[in-house]
C-alpha atoms as a PDB file:
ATOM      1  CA  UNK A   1       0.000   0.000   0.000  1.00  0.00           C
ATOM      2  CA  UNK A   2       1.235   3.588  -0.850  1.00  0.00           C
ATOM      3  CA  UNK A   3       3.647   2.129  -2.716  1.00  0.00           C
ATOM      4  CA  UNK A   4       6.313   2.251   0.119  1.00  0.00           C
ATOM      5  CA  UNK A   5       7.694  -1.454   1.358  1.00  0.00           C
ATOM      6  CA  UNK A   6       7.356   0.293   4.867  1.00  0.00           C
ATOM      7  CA  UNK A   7       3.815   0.204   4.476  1.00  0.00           C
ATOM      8  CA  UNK A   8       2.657  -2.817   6.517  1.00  0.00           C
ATOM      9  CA  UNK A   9      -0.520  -4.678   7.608  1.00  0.00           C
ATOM     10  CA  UNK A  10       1.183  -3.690  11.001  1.00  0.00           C
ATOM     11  CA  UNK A  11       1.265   0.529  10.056  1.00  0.00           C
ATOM     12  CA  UNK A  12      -2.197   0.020   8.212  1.00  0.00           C
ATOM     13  CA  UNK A  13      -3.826  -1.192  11.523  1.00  0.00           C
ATOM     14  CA  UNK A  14      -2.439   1.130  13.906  1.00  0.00           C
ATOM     15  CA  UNK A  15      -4.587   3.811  15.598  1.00  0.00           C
ATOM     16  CA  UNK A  16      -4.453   6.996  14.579  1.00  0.00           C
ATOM     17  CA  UNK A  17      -6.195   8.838  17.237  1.00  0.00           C
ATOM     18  CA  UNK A  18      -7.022  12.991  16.937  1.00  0.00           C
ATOM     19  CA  UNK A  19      -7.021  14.403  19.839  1.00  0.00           C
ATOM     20  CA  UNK A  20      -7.440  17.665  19.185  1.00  0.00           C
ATOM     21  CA  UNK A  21     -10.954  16.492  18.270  1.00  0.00           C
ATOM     22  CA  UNK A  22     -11.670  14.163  21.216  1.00  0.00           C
ATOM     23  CA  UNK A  23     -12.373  11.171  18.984  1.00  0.00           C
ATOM     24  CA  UNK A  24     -13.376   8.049  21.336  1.00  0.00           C
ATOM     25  CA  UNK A  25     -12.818   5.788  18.832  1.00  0.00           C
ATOM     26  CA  UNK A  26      -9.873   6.319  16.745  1.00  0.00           C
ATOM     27  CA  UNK A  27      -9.746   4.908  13.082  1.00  0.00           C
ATOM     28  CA  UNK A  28      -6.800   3.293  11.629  1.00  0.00           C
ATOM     29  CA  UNK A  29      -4.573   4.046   9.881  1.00  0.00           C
ATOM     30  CA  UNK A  30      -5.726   2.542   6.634  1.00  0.00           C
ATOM     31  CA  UNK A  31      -9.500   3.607   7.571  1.00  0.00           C
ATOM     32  CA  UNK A  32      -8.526   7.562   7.385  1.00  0.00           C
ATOM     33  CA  UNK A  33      -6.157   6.531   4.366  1.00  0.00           C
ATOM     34  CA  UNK A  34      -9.558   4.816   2.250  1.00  0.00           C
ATOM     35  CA  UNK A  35     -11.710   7.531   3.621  1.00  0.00           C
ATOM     36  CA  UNK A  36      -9.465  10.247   2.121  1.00  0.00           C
ATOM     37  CA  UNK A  37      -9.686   8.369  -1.183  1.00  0.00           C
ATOM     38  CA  UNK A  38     -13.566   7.704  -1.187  1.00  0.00           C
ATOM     39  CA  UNK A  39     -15.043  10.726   0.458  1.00  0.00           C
ATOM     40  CA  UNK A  40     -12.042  13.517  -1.022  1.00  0.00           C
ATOM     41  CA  UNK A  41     -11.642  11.438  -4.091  1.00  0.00           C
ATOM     42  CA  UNK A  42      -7.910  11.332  -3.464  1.00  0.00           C
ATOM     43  CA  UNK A  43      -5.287   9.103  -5.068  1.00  0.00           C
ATOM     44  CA  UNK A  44      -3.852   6.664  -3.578  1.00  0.00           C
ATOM     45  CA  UNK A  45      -0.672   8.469  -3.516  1.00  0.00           C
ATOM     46  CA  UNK A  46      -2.373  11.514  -2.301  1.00  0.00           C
ATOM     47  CA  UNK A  47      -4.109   9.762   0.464  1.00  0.00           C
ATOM     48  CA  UNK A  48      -0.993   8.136   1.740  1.00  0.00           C
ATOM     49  CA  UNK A  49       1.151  11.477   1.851  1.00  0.00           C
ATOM     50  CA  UNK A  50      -2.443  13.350   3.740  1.00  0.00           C
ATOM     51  CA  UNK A  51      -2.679  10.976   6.149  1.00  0.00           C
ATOM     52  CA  UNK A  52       0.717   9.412   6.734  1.00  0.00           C
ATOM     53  CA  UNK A  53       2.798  13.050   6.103  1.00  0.00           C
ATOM     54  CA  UNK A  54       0.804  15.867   7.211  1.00  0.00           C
ATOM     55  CA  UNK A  55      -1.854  14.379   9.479  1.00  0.00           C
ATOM     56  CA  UNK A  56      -0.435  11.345  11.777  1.00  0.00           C
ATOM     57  CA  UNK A  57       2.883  10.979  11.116  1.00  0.00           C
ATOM     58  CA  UNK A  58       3.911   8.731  14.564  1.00  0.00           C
ATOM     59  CA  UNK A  59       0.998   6.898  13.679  1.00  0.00           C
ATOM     60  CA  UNK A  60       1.093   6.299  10.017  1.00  0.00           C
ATOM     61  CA  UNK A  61       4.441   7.500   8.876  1.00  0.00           C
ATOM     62  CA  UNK A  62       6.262   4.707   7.648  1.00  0.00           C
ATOM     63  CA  UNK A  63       3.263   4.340   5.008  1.00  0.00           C
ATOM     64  CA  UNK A  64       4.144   7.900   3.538  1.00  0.00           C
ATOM     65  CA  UNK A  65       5.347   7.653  -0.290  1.00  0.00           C
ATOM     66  CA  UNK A  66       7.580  10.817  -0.389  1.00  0.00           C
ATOM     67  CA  UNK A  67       9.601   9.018   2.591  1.00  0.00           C
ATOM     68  CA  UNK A  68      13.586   9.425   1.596  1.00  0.00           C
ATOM     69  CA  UNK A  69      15.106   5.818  -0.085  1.00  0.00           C
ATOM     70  CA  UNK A  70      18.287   6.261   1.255  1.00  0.00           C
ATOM     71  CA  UNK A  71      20.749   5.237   3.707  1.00  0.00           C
ATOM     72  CA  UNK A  72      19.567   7.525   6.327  1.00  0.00           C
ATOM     73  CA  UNK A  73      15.950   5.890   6.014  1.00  0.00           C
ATOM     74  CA  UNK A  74      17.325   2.367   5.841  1.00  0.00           C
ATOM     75  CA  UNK A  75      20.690   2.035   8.729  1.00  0.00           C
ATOM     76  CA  UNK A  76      22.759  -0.421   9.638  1.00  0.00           C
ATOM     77  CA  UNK A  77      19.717  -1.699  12.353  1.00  0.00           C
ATOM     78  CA  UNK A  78      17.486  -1.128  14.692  1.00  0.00           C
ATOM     79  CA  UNK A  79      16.808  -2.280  18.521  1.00  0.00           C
ATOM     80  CA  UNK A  80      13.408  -1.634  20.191  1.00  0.00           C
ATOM     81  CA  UNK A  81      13.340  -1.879  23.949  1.00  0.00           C
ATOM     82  CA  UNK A  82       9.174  -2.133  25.436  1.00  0.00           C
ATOM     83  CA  UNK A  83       9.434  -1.678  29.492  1.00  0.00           C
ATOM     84  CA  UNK A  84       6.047  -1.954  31.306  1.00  0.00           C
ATOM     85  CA  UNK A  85       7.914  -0.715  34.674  1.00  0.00           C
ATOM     86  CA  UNK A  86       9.583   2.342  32.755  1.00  0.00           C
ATOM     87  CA  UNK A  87       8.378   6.098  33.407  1.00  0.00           C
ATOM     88  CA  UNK A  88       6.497   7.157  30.214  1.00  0.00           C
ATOM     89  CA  UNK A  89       9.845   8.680  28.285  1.00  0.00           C
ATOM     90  CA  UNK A  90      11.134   4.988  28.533  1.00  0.00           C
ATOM     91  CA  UNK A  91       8.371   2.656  27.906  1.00  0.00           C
ATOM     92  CA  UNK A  92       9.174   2.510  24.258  1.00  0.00           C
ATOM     93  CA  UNK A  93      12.979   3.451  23.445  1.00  0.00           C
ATOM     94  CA  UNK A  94      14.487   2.814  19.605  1.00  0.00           C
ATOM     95  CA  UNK A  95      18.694   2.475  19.075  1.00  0.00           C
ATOM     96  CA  UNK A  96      19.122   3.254  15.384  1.00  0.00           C
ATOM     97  CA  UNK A  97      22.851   1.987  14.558  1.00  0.00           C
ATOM     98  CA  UNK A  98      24.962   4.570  12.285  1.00  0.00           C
ATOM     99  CA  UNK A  99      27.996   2.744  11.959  1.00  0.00           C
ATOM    100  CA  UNK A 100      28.824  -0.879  11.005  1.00  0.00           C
ATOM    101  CA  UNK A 101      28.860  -2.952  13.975  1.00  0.00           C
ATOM    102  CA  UNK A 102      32.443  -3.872  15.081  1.00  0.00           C
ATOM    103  CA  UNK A 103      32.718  -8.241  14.599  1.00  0.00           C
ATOM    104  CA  UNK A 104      33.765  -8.210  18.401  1.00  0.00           C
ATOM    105  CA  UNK A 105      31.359  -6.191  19.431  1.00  0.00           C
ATOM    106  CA  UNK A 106      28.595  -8.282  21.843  1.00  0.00           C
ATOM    107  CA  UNK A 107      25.438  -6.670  21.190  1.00  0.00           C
ATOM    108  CA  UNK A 108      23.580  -8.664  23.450  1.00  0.00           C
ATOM    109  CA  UNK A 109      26.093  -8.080  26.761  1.00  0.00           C
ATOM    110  CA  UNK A 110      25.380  -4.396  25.689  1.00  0.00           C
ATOM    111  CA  UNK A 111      22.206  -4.064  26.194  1.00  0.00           C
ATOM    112  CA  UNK A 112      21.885  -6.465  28.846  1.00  0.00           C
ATOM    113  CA  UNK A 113      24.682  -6.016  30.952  1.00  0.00           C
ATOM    114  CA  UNK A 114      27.089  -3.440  30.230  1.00  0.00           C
ATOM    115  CA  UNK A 115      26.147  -0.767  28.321  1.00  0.00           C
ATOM    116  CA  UNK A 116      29.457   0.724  27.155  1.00  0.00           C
ATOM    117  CA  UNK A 117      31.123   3.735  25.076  1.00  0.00           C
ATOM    118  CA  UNK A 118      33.376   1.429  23.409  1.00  0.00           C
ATOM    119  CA  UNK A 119      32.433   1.156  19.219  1.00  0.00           C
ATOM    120  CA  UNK A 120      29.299   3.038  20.770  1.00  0.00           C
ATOM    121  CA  UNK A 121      28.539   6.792  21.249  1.00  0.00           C
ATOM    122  CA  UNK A 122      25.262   8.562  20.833  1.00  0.00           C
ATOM    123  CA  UNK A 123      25.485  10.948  17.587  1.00  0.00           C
ATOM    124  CA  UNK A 124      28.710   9.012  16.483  1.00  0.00           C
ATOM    125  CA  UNK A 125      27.856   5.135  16.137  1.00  0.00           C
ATOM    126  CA  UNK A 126      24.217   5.330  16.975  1.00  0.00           C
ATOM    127  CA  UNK A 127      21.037   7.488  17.816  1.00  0.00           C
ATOM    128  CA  UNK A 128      18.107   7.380  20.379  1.00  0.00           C
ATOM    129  CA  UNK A 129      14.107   8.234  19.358  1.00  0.00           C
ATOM    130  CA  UNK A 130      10.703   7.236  21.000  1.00  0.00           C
ATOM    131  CA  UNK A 131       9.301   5.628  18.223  1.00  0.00           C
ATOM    132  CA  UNK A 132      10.440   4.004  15.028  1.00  0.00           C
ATOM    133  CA  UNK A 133       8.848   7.154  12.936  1.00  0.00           C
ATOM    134  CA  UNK A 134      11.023   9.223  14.770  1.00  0.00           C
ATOM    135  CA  UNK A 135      14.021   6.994  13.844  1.00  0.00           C
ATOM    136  CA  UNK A 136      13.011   6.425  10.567  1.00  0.00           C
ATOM    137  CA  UNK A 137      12.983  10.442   9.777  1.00  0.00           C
ATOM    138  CA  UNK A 138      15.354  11.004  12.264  1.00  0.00           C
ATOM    139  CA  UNK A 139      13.798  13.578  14.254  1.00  0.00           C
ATOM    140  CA  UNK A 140      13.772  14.302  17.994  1.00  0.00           C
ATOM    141  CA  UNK A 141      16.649  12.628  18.846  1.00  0.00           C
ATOM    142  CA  UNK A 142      17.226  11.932  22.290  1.00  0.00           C
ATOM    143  CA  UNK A 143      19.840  14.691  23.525  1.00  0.00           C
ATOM    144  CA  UNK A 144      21.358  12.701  26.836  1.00  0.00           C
ATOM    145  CA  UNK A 145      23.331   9.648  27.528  1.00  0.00           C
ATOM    146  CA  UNK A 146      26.319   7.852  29.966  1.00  0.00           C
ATOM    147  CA  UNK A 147      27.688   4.535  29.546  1.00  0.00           C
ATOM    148  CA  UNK A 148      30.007   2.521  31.531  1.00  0.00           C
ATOM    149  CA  UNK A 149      28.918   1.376  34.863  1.00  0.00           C
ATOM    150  CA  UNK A 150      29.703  -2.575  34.867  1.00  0.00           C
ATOM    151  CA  UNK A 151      26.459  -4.606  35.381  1.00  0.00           C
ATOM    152  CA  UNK A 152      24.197  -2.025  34.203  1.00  0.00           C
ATOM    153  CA  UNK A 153      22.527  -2.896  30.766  1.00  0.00           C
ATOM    154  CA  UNK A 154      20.428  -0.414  28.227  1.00  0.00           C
ATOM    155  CA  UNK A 155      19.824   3.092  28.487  1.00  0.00           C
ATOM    156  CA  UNK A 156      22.047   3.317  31.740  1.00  0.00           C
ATOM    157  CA  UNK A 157      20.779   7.342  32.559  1.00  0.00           C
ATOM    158  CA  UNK A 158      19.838   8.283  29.233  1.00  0.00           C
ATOM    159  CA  UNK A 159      16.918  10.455  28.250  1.00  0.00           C
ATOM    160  CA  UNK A 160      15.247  12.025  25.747  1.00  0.00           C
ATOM    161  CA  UNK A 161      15.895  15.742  27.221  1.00  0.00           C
ATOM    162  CA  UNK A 162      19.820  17.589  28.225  1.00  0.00           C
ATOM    163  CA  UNK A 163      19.451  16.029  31.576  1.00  0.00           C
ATOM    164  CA  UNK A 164      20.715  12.014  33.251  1.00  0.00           C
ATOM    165  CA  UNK A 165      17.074   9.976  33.670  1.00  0.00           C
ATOM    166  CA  UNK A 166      18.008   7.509  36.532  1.00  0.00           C
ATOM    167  CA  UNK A 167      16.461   3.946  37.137  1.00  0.00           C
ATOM    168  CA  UNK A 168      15.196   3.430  33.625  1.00  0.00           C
ATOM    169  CA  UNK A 169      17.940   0.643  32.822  1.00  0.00           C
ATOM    170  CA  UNK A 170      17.971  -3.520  32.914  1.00  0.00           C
ATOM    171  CA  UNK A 171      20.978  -5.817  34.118  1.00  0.00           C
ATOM    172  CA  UNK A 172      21.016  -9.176  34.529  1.00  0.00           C
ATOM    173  CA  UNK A 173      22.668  -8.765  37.925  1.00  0.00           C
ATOM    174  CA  UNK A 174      22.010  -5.454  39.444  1.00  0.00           C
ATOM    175  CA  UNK A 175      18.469  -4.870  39.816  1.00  0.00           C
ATOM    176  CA  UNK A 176      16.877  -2.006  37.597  1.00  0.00           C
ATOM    177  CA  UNK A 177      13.557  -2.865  35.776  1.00  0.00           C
ATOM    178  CA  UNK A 178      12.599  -6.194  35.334  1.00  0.00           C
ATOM    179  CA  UNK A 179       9.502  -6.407  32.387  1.00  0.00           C
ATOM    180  CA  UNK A 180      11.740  -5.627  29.518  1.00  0.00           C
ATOM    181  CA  UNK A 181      11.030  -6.639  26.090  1.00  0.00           C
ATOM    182  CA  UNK A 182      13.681  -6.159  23.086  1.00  0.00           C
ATOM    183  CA  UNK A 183      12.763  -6.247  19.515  1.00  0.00           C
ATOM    184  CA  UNK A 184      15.054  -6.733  16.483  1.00  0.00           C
ATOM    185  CA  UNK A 185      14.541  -5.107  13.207  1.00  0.00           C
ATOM    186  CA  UNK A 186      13.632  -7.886  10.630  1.00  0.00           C
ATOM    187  CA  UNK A 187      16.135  -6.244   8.221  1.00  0.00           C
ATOM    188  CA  UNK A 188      19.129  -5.925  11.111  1.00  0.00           C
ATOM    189  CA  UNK A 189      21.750  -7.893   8.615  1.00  0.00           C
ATOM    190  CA  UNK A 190      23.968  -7.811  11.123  1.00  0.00           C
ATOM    191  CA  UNK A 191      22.501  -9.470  14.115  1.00  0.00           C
ATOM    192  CA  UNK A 192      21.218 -12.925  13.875  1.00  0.00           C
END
């Protein structure tokens, strides 16, 4: 659909809620994508960029046709970390890779146990967003983040503001939050 390979079933059926307008019950994404095309008697293509460009982008973005095919669109991989226990600005965190991952480089001790600075600094080898739109059009990148305390595992203190967020990480021997979820890109070449 919108002739974008981002474009999932997944994207289609995600909420797009307005809340400017209160809505109870929000459509999806692919509901205010057909209505746009039945009731405005948009294209396609025009649908796509109304809905998934200008009017939900967190929502609906990835199904937006004028999205750049490039390498900043497509990186080396993603991570996605879900955690139920997290404050809000940590429930959902996305690690967009910039750089080719070293061949000694343990991703999985990294975010588990020791997140480090070694092969891995924010802005350098890899960026922080809130959701995989964000990552994907790399906007709002998160603007804080420390590394190296042995044991402790992903984000250590970082946040999405100038300022150390504390108690937001996992370890697998030091406490921190316990109902963490990490997701791999489909596409991450480099991680099997």
């Amino acid at each position: 659909m919108c002739g974008i390979e981002s474009c999932t079933e997944t994207v289609l059926n995600t909420r797009a809620c307005n809340q400017k307008r209160g809505e109870s019950k929000c459509p999806t994404c692919w509901d205010r994508i057909n209505k746009n095309m039945i009731k405005k008697s948009l294209s396609e293509n025009e649908a796509c960029i109304k809905v998934a460009k200008r009017k939900f982008p967190s929502e609906c973005g990835l199904c937006n046709p004028d999205a750049p095919n490039d390498n900043t669109f497509d990186p080396t991989f993603y991570i996605r970390r879900r955690c139920d226990d997290c404050a809000e600005s940590h429930k959902d965190i996305i690690y967009k890779r910039l750089t080719s991952v070293p061949s000694d480089m343990d991703v999985e001790d990294l975010f588990l146990a020791n997140w480090s600075s070694e092969n891995n600094i924010m802005g350098v080898d890899f960026n922080l967003y809130s959701s995989i739109t964000e990552a994907m059009w790399n906007v709002e990148e998160w603007q804080f983040c420390n590394y190296d305390d042995r044991g402790i595992g992903f984000p250590r203190d970082c946040g999405p503001n100038e300022s150390w967020v504390p108690g937001q990480w996992n370890s697998l021997t030091r406490g921190g939050k316990s109902s963490v979820a990490y997701y791999v890109w489909h596409k991450n070449h480099l991680i099997h």
